[in-house]
N, C-alpha and C. Protein backbone atom coordinates (compact mmCIF):
# COMPACT_ATOMS: atom_id res chain seq x y z
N UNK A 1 2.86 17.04 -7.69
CA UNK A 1 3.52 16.69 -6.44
C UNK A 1 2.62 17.06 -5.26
N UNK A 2 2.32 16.20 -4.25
CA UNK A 2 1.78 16.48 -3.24
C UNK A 2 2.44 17.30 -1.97
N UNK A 3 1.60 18.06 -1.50
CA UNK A 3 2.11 19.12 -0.61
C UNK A 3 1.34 19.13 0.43
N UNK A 4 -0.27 18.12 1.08
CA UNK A 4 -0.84 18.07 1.97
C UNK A 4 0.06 17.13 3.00
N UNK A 5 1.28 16.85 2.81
CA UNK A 5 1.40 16.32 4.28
C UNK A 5 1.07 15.01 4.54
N UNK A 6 0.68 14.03 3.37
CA UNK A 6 -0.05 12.49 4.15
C UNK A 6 0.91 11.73 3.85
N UNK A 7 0.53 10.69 5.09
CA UNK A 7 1.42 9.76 5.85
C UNK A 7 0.92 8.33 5.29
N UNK A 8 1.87 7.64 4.47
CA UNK A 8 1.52 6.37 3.91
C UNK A 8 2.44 5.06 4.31
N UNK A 9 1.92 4.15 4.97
CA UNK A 9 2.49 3.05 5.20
C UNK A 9 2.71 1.91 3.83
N UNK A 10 4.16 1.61 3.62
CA UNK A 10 4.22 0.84 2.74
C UNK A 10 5.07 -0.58 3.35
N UNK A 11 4.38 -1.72 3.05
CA UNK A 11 4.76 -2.42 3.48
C UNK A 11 5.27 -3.75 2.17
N UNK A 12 6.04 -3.80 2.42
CA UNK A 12 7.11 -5.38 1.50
C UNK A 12 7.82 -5.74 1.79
N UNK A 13 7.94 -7.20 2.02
CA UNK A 13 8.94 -8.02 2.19
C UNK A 13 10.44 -8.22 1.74
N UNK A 14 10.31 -7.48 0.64
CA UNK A 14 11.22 -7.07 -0.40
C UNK A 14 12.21 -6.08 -0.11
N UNK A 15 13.51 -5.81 0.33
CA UNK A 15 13.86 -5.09 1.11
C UNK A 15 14.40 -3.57 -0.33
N UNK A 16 14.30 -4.02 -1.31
CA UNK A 16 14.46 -3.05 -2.35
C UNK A 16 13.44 -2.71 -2.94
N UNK A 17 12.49 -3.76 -3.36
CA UNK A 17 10.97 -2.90 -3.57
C UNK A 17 10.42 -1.66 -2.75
N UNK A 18 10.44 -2.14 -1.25
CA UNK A 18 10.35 -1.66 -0.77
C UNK A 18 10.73 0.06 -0.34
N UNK A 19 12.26 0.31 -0.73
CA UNK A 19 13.18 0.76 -0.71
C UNK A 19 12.49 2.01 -1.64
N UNK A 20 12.15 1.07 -2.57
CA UNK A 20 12.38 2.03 -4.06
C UNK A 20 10.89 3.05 -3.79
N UNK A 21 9.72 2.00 -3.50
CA UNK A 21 8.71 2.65 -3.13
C UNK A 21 8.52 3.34 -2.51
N UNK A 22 9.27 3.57 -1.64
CA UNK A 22 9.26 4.49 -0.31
C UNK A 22 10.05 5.57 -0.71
N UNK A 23 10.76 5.71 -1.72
CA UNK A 23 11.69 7.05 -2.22
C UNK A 23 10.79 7.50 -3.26
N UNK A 24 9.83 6.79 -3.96
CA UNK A 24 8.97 7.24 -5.07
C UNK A 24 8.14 8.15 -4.37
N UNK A 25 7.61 7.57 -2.96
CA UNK A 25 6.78 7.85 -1.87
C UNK A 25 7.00 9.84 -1.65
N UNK A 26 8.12 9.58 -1.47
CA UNK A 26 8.96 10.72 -0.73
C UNK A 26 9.20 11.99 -1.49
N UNK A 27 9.37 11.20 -2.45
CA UNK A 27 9.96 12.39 -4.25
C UNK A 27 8.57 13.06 -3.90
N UNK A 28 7.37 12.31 -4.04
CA UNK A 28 6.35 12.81 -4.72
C UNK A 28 5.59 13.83 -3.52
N UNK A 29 6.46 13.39 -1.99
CA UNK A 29 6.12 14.71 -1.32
C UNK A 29 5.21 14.11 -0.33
N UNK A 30 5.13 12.87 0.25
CA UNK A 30 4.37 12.11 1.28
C UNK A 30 5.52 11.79 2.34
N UNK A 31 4.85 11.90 3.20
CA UNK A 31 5.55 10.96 4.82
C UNK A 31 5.66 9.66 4.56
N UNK A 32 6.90 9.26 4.82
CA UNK A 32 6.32 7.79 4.42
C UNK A 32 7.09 6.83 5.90
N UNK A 33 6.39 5.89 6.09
CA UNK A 33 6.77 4.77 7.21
C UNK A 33 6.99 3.94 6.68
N UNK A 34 7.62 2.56 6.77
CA UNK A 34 7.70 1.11 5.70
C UNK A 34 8.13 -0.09 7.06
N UNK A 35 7.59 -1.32 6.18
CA UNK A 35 7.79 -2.23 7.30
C UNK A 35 7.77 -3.62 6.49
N UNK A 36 8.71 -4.71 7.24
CA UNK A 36 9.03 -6.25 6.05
C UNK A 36 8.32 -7.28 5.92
N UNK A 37 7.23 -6.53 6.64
CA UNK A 37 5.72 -7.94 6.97
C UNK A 37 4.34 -7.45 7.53
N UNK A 38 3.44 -8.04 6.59
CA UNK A 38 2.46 -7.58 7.26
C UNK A 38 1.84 -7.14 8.95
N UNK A 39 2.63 -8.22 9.37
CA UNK A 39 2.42 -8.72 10.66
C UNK A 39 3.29 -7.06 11.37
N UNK A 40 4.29 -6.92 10.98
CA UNK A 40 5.22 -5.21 11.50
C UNK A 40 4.43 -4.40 10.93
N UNK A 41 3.60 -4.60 9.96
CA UNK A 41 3.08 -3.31 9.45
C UNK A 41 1.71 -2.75 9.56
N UNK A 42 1.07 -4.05 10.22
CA UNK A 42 -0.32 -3.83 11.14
C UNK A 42 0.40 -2.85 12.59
N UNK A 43 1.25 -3.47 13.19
CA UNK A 43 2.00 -2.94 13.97
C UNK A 43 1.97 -1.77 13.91
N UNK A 44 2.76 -1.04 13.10
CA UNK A 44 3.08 0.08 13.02
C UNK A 44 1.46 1.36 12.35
N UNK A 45 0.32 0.51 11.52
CA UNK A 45 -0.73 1.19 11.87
C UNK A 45 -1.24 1.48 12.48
N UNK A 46 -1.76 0.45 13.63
CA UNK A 46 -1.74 0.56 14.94
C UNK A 46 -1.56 1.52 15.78
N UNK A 47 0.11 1.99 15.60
CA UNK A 47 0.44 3.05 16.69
C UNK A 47 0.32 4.27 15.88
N UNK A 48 0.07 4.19 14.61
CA UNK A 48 0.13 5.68 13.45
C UNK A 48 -1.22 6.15 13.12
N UNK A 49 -1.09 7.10 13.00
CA UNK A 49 -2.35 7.14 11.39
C UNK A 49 -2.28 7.55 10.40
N UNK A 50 -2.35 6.56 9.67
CA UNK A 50 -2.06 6.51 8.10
C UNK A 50 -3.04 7.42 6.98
N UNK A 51 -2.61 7.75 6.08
CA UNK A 51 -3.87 7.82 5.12
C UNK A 51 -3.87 7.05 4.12
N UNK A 52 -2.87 6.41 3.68
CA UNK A 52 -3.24 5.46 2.61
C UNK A 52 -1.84 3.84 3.56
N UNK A 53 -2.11 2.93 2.92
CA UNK A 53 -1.55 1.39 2.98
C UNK A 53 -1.42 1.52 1.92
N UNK A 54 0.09 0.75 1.71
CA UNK A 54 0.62 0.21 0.35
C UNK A 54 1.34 -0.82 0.73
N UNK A 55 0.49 -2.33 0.09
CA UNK A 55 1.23 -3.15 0.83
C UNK A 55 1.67 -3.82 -0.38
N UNK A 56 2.70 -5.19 -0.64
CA UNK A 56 2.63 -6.47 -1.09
C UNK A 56 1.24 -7.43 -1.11
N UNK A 57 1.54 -8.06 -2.20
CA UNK A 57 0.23 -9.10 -1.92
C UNK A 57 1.13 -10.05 -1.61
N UNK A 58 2.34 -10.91 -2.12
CA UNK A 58 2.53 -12.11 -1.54
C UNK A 58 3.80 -12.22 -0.77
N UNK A 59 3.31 -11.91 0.52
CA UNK A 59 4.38 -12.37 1.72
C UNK A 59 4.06 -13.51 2.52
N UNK A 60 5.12 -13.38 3.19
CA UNK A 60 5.18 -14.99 4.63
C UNK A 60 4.47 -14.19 5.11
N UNK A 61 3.49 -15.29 5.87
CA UNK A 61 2.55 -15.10 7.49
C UNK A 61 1.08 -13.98 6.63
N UNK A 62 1.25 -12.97 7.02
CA UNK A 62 0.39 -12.26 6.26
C UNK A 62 -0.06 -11.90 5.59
N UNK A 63 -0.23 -12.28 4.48
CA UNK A 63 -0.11 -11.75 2.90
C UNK A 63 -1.33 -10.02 2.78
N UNK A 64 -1.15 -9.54 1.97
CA UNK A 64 -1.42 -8.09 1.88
C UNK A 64 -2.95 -8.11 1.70
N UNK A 65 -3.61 -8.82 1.32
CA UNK A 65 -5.33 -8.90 1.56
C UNK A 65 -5.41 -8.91 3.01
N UNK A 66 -4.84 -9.81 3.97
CA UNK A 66 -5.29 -9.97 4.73
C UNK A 66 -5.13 -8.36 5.68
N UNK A 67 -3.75 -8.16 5.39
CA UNK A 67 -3.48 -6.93 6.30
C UNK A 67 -4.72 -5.65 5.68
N UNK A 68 -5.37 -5.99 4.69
CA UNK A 68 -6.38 -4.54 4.06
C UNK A 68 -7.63 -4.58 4.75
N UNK A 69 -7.41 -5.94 5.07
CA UNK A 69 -8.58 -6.45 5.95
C UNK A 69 -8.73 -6.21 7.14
N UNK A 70 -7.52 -6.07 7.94
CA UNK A 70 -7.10 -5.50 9.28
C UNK A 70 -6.97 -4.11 9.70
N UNK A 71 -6.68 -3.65 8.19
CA UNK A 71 -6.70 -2.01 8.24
C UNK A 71 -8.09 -1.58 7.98
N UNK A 72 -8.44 -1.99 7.43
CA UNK A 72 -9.98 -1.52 6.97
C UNK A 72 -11.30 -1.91 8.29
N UNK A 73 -10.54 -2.81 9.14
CA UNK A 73 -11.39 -3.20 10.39
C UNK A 73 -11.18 -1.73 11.53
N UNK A 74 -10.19 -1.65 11.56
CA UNK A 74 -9.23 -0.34 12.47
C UNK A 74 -10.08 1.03 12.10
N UNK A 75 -9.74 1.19 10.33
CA UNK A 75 -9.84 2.19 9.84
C UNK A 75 -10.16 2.24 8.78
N UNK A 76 -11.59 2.08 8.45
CA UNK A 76 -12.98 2.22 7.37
C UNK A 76 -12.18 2.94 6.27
N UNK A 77 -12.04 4.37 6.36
CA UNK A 77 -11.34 5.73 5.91
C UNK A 77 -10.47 5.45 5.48
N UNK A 78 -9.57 4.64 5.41
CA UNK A 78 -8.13 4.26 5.15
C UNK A 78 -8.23 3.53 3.88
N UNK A 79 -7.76 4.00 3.04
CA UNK A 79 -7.37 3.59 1.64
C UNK A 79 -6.22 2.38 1.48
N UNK A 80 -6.18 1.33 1.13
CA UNK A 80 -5.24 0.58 1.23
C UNK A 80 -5.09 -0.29 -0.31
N UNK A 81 -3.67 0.20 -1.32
CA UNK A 81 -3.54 -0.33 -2.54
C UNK A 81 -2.63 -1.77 -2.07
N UNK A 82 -3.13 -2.63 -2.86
CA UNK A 82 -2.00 -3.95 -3.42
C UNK A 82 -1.07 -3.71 -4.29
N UNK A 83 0.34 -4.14 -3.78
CA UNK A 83 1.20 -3.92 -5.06
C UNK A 83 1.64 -5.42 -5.45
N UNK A 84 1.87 -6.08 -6.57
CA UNK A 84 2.04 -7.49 -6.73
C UNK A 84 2.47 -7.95 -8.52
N UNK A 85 3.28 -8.69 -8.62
CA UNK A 85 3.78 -8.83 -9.75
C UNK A 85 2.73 -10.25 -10.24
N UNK A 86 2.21 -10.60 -9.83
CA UNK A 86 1.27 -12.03 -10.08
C UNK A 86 0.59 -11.23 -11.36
N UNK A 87 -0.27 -12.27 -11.75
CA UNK A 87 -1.33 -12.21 -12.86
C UNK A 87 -2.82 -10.73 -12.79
N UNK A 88 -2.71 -10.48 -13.61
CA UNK A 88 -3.79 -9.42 -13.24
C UNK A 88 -4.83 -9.57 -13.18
N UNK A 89 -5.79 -10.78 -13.82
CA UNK A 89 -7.05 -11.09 -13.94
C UNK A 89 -7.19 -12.12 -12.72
N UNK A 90 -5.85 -12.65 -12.18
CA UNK A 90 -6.16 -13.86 -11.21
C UNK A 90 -6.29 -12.79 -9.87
N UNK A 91 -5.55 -11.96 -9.96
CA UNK A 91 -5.82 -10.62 -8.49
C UNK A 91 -6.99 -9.57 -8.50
N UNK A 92 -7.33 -9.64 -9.80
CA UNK A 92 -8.57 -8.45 -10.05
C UNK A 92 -9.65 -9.19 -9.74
N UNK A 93 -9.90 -10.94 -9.56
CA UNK A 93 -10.71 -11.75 -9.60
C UNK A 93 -10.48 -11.80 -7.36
N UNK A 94 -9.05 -11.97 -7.21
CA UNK A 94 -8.95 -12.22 -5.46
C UNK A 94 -9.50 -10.91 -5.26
N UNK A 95 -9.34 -9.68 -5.49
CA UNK A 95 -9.50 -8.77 -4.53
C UNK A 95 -11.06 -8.22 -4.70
N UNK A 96 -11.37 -8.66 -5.73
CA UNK A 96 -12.92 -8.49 -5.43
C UNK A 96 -13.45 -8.63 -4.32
N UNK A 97 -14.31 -7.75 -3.82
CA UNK A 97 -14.87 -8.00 -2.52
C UNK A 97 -14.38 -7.77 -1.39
N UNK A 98 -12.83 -7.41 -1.21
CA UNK A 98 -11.79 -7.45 -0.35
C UNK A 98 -11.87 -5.44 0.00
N UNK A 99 -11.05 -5.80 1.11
CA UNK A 99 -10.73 -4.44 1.52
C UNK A 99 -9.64 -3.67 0.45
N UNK A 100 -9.03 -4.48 -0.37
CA UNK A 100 -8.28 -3.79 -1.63
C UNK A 100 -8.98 -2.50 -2.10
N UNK A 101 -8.61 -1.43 -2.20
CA UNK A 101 -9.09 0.11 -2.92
C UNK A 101 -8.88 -0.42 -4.41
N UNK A 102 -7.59 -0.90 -4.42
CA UNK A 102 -6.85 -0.85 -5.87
C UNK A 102 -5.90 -1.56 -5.96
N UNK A 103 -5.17 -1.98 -7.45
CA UNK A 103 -3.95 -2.84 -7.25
C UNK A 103 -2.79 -1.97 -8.15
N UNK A 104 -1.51 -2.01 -7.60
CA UNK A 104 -0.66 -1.93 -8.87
C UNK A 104 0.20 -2.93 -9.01
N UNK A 105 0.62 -3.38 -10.70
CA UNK A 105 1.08 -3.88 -10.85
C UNK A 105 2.39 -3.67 -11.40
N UNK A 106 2.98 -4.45 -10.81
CA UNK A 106 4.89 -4.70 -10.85
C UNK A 106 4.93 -4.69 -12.15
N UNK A 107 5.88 -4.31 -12.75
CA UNK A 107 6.91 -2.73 -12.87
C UNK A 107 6.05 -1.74 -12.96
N UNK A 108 5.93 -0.42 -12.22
CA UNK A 108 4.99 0.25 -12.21
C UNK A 108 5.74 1.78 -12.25
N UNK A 109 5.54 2.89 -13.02
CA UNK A 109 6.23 3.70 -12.94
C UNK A 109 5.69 4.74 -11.80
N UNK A 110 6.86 5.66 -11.46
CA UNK A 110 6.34 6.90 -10.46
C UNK A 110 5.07 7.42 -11.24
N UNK A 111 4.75 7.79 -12.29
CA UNK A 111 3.81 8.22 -12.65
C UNK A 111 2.50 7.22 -11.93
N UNK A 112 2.77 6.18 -12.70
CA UNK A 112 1.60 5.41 -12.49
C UNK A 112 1.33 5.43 -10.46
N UNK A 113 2.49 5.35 -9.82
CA UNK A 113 2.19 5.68 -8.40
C UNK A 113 1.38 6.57 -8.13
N UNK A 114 1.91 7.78 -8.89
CA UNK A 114 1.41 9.34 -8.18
C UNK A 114 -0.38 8.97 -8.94
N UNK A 115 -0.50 8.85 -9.81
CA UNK A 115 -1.96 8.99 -10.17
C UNK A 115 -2.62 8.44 -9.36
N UNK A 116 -2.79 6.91 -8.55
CA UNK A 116 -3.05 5.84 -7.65
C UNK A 116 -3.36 6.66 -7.08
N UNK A 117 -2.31 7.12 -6.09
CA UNK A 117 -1.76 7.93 -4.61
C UNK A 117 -3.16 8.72 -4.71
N UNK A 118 -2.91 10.00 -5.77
CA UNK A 118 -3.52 10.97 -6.10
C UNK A 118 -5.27 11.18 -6.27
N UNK A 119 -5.37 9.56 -6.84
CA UNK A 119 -6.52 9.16 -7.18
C UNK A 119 -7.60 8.55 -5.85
N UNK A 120 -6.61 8.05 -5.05
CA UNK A 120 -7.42 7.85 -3.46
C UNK A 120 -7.17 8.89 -2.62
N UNK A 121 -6.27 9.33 -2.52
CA UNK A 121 -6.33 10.39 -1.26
C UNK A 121 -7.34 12.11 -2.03
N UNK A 122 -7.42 11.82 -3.24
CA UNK A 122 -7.44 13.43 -3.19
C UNK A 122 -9.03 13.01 -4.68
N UNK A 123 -10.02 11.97 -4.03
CA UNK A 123 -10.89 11.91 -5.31
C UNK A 123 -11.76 12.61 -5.60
């Protein structure tokens, strides 16, 4: 369980993904902020500072590459995972090259969160 205190923006369209992630977030002992679109959740980096992004990959208007791309323009330092239920070789193939750190994929347990989490903020 984490006990440093970091502040992670999670962003999904999904108003229960979302939900759920952000309590996994919380259990495991992080600050957490959340927002229903990329477009609110550049927003809200913006006025914050984050240490890690956890976004969606497929939303309206913004989709979650693009926002890693926006965060990673802002803030080099800033770790930013994809979360996405799509294909794994067709996203391991998009995020190549991309501001993506990492992806997880849908159904994903707290474990598998905390290692992620654990694995960028603390490598």
């Amino acid at each position: 369980m984490n006990t440093g205190g970091e502040k992670i923006l999670v962003v999904d369209d999904d108003d229960s993904i979302r939900d759920i992630v952000s309590k996994m977030l919380c259990w495991l002992g992080y600050a957490v902020l959340s927002a229903d679109s990329g477009e609110k959740g550049l927003v809200l980096f913006l006025k914050n500072k984050f240490d890690l992004v956890i976004t969606d990959f497929n939303m309206s208007g913004m989709d979650g590459i693009h926002l890693a791309d926006y965060v990673k323009e802002k803030s080099p330092a800033t770790q930013v995972v994809l979360m996405t239920g799509a294909d794994k070789a067709v996203i391991l193939s998009k995020i190549k090259g991309t501001a993506v750190a990492k992806a997880l994929f849908k159904p994903f347990t707290l474990a598998e969160m905390d290692v992620t989490v654990q694995g960028l903020l603390h490598p």
